[in-house]
C-alpha atoms as a PDB file:
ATOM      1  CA  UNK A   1      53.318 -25.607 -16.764  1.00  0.00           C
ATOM      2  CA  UNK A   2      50.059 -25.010 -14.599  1.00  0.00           C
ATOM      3  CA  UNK A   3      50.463 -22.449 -12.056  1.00  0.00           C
ATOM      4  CA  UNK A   4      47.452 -22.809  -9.620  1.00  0.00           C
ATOM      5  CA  UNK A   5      48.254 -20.381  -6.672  1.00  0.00           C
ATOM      6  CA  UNK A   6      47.651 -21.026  -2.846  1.00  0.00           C
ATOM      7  CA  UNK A   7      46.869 -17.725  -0.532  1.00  0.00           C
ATOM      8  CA  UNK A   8      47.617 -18.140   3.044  1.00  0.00           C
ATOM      9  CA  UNK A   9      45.777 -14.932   4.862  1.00  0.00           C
ATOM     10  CA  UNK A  10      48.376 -14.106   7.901  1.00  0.00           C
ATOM     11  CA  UNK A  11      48.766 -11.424  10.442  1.00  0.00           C
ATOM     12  CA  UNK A  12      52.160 -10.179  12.045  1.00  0.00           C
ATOM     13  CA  UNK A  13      52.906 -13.448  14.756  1.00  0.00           C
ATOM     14  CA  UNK A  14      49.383 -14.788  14.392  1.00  0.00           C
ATOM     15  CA  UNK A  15      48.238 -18.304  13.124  1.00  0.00           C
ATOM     16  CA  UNK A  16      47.830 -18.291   9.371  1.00  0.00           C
ATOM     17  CA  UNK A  17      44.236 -19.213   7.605  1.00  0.00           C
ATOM     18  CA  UNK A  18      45.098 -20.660   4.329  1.00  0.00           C
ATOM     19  CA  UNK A  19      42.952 -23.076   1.979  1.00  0.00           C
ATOM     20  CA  UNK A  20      42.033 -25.621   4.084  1.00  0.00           C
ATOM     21  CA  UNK A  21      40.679 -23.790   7.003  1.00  0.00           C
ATOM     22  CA  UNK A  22      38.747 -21.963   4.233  1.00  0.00           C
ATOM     23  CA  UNK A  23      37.400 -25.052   3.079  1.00  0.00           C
ATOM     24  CA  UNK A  24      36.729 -26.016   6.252  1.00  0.00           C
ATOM     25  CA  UNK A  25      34.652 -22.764   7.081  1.00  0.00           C
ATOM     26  CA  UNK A  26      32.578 -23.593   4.004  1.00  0.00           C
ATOM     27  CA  UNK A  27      32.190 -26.846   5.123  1.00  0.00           C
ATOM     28  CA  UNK A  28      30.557 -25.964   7.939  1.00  0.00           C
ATOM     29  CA  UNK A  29      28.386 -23.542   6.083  1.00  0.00           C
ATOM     30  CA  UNK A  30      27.203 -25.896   3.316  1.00  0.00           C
ATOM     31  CA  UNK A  31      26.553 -29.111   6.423  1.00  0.00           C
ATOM     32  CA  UNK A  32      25.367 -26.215   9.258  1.00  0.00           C
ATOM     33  CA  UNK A  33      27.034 -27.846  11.594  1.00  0.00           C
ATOM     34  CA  UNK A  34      30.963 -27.914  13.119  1.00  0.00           C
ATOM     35  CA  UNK A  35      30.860 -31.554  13.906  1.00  0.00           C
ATOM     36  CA  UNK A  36      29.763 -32.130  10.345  1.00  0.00           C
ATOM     37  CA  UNK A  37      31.636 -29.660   8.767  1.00  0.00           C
ATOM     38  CA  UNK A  38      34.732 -31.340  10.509  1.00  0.00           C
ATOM     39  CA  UNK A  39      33.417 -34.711   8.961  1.00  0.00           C
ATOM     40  CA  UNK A  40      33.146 -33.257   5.787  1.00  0.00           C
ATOM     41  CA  UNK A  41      37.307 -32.127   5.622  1.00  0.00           C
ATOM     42  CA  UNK A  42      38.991 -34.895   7.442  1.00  0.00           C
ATOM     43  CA  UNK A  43      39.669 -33.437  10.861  1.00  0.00           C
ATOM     44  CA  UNK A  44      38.495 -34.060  14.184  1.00  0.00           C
ATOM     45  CA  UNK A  45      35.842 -31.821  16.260  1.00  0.00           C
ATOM     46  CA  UNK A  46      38.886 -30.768  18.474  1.00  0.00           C
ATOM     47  CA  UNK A  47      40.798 -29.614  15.338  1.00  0.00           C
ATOM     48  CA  UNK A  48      38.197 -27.921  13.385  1.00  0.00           C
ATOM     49  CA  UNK A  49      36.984 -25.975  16.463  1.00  0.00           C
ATOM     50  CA  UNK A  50      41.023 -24.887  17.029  1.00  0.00           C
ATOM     51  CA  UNK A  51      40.930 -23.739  13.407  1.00  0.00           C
ATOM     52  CA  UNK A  52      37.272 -21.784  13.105  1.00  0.00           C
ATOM     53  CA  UNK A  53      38.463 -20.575  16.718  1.00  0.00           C
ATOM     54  CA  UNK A  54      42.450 -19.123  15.065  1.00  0.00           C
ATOM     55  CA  UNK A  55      40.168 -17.321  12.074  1.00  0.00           C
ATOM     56  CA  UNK A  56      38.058 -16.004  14.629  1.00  0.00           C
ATOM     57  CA  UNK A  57      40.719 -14.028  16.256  1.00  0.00           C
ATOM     58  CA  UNK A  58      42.335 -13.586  13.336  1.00  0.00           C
ATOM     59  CA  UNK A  59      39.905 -11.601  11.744  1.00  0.00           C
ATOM     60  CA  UNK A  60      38.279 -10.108  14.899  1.00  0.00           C
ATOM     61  CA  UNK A  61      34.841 -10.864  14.222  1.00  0.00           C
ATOM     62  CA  UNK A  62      32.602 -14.077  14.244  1.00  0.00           C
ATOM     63  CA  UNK A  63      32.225 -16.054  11.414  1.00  0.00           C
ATOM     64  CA  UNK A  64      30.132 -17.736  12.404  1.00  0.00           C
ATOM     65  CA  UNK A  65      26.864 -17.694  14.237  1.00  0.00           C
ATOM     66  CA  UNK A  66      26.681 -20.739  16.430  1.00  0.00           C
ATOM     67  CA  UNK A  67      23.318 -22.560  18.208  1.00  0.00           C
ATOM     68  CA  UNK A  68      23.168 -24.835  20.890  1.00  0.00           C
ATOM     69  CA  UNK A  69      21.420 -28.098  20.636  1.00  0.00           C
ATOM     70  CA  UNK A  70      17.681 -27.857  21.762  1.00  0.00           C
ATOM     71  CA  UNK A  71      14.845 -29.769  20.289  1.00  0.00           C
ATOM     72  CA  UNK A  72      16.483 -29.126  16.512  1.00  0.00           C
ATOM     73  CA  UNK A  73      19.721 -29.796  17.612  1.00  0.00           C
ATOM     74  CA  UNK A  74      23.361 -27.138  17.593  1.00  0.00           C
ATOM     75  CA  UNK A  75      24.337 -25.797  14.109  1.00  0.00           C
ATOM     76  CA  UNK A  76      26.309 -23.347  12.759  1.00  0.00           C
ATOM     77  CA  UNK A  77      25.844 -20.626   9.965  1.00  0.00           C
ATOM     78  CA  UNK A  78      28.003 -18.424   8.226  1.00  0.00           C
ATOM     79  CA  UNK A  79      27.737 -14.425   9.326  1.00  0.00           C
ATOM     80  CA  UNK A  80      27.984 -11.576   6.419  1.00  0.00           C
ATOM     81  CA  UNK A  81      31.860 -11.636   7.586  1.00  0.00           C
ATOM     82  CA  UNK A  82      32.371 -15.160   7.222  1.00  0.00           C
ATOM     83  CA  UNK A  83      30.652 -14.639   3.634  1.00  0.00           C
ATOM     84  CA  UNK A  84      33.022 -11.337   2.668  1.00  0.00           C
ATOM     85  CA  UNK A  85      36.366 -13.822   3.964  1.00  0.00           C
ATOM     86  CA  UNK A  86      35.278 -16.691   2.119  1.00  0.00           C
ATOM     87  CA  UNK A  87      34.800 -14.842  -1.579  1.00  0.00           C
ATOM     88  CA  UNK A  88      37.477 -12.149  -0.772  1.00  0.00           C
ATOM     89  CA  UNK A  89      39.949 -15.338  -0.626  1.00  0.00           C
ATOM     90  CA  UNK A  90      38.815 -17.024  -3.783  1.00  0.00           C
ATOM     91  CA  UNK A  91      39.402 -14.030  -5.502  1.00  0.00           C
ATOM     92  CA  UNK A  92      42.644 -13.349  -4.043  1.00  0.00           C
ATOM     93  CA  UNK A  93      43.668 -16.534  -4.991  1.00  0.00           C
ATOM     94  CA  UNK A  94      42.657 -16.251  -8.762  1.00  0.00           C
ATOM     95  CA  UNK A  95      44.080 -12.902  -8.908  1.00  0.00           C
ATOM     96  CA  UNK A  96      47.832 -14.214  -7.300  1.00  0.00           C
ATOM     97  CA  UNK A  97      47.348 -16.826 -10.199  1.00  0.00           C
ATOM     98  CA  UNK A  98      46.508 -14.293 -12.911  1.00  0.00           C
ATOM     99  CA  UNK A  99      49.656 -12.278 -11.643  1.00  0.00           C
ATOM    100  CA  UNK A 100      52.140 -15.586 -11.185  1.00  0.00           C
ATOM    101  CA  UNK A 101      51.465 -16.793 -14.204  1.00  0.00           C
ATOM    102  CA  UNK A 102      52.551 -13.904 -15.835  1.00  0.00           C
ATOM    103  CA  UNK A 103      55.428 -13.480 -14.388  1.00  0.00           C
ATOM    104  CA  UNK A 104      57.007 -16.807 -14.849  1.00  0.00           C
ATOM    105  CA  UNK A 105      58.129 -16.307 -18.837  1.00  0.00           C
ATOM    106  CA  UNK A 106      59.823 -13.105 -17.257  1.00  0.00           C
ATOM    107  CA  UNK A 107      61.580 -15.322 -14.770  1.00  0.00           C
ATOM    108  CA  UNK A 108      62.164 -18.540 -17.186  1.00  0.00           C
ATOM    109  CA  UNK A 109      65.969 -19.088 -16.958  1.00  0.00           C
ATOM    110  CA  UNK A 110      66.891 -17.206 -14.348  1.00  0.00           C
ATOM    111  CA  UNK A 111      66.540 -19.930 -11.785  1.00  0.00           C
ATOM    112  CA  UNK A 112      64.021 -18.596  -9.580  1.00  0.00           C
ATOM    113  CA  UNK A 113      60.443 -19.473  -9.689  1.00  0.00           C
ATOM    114  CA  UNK A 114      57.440 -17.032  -8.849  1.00  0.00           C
ATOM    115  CA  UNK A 115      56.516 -19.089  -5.800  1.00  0.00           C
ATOM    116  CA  UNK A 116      60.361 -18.733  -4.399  1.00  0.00           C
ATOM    117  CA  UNK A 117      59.050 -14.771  -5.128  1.00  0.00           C
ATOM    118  CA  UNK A 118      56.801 -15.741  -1.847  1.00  0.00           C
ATOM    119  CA  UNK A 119      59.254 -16.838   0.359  1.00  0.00           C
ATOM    120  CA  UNK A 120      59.850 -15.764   3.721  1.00  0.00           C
ATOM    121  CA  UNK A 121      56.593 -13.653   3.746  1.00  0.00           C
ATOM    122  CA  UNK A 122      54.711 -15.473   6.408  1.00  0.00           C
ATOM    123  CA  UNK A 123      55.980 -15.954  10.010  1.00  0.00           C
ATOM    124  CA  UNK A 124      54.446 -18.214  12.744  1.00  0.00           C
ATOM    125  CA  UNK A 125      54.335 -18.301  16.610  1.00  0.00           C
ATOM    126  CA  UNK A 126      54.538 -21.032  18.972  1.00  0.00           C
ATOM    127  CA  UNK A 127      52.048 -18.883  20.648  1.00  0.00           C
ATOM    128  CA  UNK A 128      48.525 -20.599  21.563  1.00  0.00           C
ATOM    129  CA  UNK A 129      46.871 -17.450  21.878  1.00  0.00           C
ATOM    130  CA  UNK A 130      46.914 -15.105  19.113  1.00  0.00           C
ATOM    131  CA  UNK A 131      44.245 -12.385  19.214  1.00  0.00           C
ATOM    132  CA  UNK A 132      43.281  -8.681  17.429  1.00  0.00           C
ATOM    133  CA  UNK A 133      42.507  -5.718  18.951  1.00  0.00           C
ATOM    134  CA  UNK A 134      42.744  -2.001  19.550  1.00  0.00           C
ATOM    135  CA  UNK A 135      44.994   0.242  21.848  1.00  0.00           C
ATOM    136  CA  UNK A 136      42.721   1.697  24.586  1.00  0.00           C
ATOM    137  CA  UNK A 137      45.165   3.853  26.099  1.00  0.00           C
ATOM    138  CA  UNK A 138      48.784   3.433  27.654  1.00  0.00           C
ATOM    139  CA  UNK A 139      50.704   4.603  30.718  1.00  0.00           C
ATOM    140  CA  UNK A 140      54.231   5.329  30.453  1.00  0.00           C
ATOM    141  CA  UNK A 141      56.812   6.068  32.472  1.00  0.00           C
ATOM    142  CA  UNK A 142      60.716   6.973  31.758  1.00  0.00           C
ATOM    143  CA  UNK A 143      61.221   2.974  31.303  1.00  0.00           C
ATOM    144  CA  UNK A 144      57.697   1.191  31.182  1.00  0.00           C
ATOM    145  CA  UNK A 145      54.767   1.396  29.725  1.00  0.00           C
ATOM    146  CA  UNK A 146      50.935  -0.355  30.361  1.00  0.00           C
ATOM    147  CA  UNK A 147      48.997  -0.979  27.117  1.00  0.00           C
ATOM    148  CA  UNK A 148      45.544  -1.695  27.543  1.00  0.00           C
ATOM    149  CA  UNK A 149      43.812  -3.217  24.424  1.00  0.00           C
ATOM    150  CA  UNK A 150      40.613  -4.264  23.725  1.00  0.00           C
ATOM    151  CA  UNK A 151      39.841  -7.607  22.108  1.00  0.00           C
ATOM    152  CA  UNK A 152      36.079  -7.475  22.742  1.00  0.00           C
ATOM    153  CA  UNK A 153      33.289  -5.644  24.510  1.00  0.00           C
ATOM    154  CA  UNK A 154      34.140  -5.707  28.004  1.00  0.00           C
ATOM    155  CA  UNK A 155      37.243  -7.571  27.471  1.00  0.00           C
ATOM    156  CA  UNK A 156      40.175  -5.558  28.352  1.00  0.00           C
ATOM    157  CA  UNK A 157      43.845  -6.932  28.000  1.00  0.00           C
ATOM    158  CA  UNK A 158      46.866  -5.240  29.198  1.00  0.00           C
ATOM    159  CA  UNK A 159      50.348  -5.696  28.313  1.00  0.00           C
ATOM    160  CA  UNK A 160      53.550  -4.448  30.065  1.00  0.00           C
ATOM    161  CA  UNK A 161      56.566  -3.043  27.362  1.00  0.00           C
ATOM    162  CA  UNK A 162      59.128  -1.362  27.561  1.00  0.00           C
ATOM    163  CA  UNK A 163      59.009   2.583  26.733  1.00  0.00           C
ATOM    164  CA  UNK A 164      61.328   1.560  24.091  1.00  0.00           C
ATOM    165  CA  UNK A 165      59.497  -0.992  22.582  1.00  0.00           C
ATOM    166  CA  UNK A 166      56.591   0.898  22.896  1.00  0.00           C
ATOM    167  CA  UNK A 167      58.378   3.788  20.388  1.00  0.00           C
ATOM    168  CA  UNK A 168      59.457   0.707  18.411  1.00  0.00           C
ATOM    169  CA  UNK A 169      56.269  -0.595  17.324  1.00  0.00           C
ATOM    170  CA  UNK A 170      54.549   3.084  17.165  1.00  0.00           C
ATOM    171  CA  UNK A 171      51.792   1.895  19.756  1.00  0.00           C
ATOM    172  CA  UNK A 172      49.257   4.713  20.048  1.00  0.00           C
ATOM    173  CA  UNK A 173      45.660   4.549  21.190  1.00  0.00           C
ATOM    174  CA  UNK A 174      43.623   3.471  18.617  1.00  0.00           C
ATOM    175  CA  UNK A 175      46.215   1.420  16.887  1.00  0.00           C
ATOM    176  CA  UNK A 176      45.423  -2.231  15.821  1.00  0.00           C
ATOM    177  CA  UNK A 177      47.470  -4.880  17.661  1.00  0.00           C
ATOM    178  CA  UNK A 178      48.375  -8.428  17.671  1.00  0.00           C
ATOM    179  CA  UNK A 179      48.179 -10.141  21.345  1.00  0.00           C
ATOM    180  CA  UNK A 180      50.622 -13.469  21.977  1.00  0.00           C
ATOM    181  CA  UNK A 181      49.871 -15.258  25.218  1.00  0.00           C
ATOM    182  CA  UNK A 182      51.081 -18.804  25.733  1.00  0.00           C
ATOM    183  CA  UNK A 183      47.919 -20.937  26.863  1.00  0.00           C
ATOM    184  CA  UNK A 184      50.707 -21.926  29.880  1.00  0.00           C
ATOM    185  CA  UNK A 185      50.726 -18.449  31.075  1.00  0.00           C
ATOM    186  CA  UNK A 186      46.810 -18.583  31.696  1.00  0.00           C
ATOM    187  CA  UNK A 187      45.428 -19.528  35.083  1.00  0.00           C
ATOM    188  CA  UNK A 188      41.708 -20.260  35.124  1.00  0.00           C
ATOM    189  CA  UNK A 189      39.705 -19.587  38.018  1.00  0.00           C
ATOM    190  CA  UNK A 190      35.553 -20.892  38.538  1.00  0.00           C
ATOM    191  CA  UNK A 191      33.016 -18.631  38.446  1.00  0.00           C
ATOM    192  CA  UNK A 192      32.121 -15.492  37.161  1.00  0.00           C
ATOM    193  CA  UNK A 193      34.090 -13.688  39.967  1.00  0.00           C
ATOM    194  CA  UNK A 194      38.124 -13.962  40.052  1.00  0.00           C
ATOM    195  CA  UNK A 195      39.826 -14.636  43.417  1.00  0.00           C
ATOM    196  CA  UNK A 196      41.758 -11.574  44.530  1.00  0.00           C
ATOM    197  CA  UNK A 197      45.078 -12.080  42.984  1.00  0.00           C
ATOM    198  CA  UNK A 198      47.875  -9.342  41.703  1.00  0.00           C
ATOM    199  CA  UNK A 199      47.879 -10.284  38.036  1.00  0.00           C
ATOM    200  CA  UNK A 200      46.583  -7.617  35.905  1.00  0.00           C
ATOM    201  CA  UNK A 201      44.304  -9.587  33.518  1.00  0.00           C
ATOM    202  CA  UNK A 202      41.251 -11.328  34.890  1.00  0.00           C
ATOM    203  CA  UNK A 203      39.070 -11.594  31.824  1.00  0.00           C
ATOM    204  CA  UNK A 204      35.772 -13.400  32.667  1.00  0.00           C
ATOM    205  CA  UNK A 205      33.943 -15.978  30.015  1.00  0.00           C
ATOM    206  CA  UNK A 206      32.140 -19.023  29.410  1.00  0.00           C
ATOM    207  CA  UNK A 207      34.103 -22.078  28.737  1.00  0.00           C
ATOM    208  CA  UNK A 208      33.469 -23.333  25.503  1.00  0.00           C
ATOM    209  CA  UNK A 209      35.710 -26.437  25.328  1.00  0.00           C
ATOM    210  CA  UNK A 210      36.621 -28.408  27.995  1.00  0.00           C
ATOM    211  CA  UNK A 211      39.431 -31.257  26.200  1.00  0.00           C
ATOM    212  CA  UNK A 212      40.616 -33.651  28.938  1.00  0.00           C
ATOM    213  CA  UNK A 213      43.992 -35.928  29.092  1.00  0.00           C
ATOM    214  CA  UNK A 214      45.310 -38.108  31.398  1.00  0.00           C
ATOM    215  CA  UNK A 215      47.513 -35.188  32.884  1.00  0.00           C
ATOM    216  CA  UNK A 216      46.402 -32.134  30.926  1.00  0.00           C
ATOM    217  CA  UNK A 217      43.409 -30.018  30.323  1.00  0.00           C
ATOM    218  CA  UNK A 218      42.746 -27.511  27.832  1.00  0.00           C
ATOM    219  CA  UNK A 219      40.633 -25.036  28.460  1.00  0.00           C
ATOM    220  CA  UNK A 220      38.860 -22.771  25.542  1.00  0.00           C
ATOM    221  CA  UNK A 221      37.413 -19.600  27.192  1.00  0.00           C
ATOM    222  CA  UNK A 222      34.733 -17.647  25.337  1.00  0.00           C
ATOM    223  CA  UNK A 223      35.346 -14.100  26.104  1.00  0.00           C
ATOM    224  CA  UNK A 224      32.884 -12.421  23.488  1.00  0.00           C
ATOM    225  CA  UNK A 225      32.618 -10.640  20.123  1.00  0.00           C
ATOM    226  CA  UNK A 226      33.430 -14.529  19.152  1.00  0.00           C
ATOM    227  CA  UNK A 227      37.429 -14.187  20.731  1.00  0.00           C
ATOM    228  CA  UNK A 228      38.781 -17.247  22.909  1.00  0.00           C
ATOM    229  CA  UNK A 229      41.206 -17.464  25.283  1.00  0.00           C
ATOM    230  CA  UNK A 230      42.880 -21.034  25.275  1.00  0.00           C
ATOM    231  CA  UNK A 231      44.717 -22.244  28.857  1.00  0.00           C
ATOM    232  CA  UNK A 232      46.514 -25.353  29.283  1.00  0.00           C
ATOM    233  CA  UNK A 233      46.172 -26.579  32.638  1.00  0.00           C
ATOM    234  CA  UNK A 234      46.469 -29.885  34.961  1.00  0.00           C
ATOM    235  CA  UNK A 235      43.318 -32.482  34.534  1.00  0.00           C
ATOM    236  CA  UNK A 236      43.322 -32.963  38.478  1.00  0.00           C
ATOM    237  CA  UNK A 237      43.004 -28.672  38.818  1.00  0.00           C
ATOM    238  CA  UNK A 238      40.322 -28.785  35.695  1.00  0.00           C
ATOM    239  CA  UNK A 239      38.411 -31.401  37.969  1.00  0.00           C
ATOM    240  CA  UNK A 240      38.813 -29.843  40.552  1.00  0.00           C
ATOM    241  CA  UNK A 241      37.258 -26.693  40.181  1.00  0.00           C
ATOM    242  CA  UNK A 242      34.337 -28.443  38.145  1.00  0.00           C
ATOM    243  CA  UNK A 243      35.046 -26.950  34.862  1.00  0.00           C
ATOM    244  CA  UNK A 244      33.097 -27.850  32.074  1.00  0.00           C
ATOM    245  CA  UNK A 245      31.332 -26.466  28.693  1.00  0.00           C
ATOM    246  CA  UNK A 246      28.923 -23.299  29.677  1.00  0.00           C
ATOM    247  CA  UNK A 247      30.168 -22.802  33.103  1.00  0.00           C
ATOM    248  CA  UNK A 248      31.173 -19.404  33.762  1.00  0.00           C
ATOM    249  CA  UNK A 249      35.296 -19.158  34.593  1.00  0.00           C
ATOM    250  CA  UNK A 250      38.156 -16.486  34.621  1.00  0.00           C
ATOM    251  CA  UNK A 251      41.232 -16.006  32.736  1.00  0.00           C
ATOM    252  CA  UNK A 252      44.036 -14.950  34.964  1.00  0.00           C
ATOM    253  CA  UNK A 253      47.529 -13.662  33.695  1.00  0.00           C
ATOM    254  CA  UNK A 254      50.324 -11.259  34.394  1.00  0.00           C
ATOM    255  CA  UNK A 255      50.726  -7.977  31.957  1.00  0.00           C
ATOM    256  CA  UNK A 256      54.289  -9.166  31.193  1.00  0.00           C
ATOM    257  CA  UNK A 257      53.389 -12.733  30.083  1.00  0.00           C
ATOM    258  CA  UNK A 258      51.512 -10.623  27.123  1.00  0.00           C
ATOM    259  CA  UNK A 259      53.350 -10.011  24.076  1.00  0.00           C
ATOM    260  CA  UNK A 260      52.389  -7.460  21.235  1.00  0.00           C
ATOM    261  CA  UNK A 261      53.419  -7.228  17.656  1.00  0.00           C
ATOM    262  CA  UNK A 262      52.128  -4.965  14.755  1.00  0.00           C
ATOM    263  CA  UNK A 263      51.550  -5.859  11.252  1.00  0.00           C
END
């Protein structure tokens, strides 16, 4: 039997980046364009911008260098770490095979398979937002603690834990961490200024995305160092505070709305 074998890159709680959005980043790359790069795989601007968008914060860099349209037109082209992901998971993928297929003769008869081997290795999140960053520093009382991490330059989030789960998951400055906000938690305000509000997160951006239903809005917020922030919001509220693609707007949210998880 042919054993071909399929890596799916994942992170504690985060979205998972398997083949296709791999194919899809080279798609991109080889048409220098998203829209045609979406074209290319099958999926719709919306989707291929929520995938290159999940591998973004996934990896915690930019993989891609994108270009508004001008005179030339927008495009996109891959950066040296979209280059290292893309061979670094061909390789893992020939070297899984390598390894699979030489463990099935071992495993012939016994009535489980080399993929079952895989099982139960990857989780996944209902999560919208699913971002990577670094402890900053935490304050800590008897029963709570404040974690601030940063996701980009300038862009500070900060979670509220418990002191306990705060021993639990060994959180210490300096420490890589996965963020989980649901894009309902996420208030946006217009502007580059937030209104003066209590919640503890007011990260300013550019909206990237503006996608528009009949009730809904969903708004993707470019916060830097090529992280988004995604909010789900009501049309009528979208409309009404003008938001659209390149304005400047806020990201508002409470410290306890922010979940963390290690790998």
């Amino acid at each position: 039997m042919n054993i071909q074998a399929l890596v799916t890159l994942h992170r504690t709680d985060s979205p998972n980046v398997g083949r296709d959005r791999i194919r899809l980043l080279e798609a991109v790359a080889r048409e220098g364009s998203i829209s045609a790069g979406a074209r290319a795989v099958g999926l719709t601007y919306k989707a291929a911008w929520d995938a290159l968008d999940a591998m973004a914060n996934l990896f915690g860099q930019p993989l891609l260098l994108k270009r508004t349209g001008g005179k030339t037109g927008g495009g996109a082209t891959l950066t040296a770490t979209g280059v290292r992901v893309i061979e670094a998971f061909h390789r893992m993928e020939a070297e899984l095979g390598r390894v699979m297929r030489a463990l099935e003769p071992e495993l012939d008869g016994s009535g489980v398979t080399p993929l079952d081997l895989m099982t139960g290795l990857l989780m996944k999140t209902s999560a919208r937002n699913a971002l990577r960053g670094v402890v900053a520093h935490i304050v800590a009382d008897e029963v709570t603690a404040e974690v601030a991490i940063a996701v980009s330059e300038g862009a500070m989030i900060h979670a509220l834990v418990t002191t306990g789960s705060l021993r639990e998951l060994g959180l210490v400055p300096g420490r890589s961490v996965v963020i989980l906000i649901k894009a309902s938690f996420i208030m946006i305000s217009s502007g580059a200024q937030p209104p003066r509000v209590s919640a503890r997160n007011q990260i300013p951006g550019t909206i990237a995305r503006c996608e528009m239903s009949a009730v809904n809005a969903e708004i993707s917020l470019d916060i830097g160092g090529g992280k988004t922030l995604v909010a789900t919001i009501t049309a009528q509220s979208a409309k009404d505070l003008g938001l659209a693609p390149g304005k400047p707007a806020c990201a508002i949210f409470d410290a306890s709305h922010v979940i963390l998880a290690i790998d």
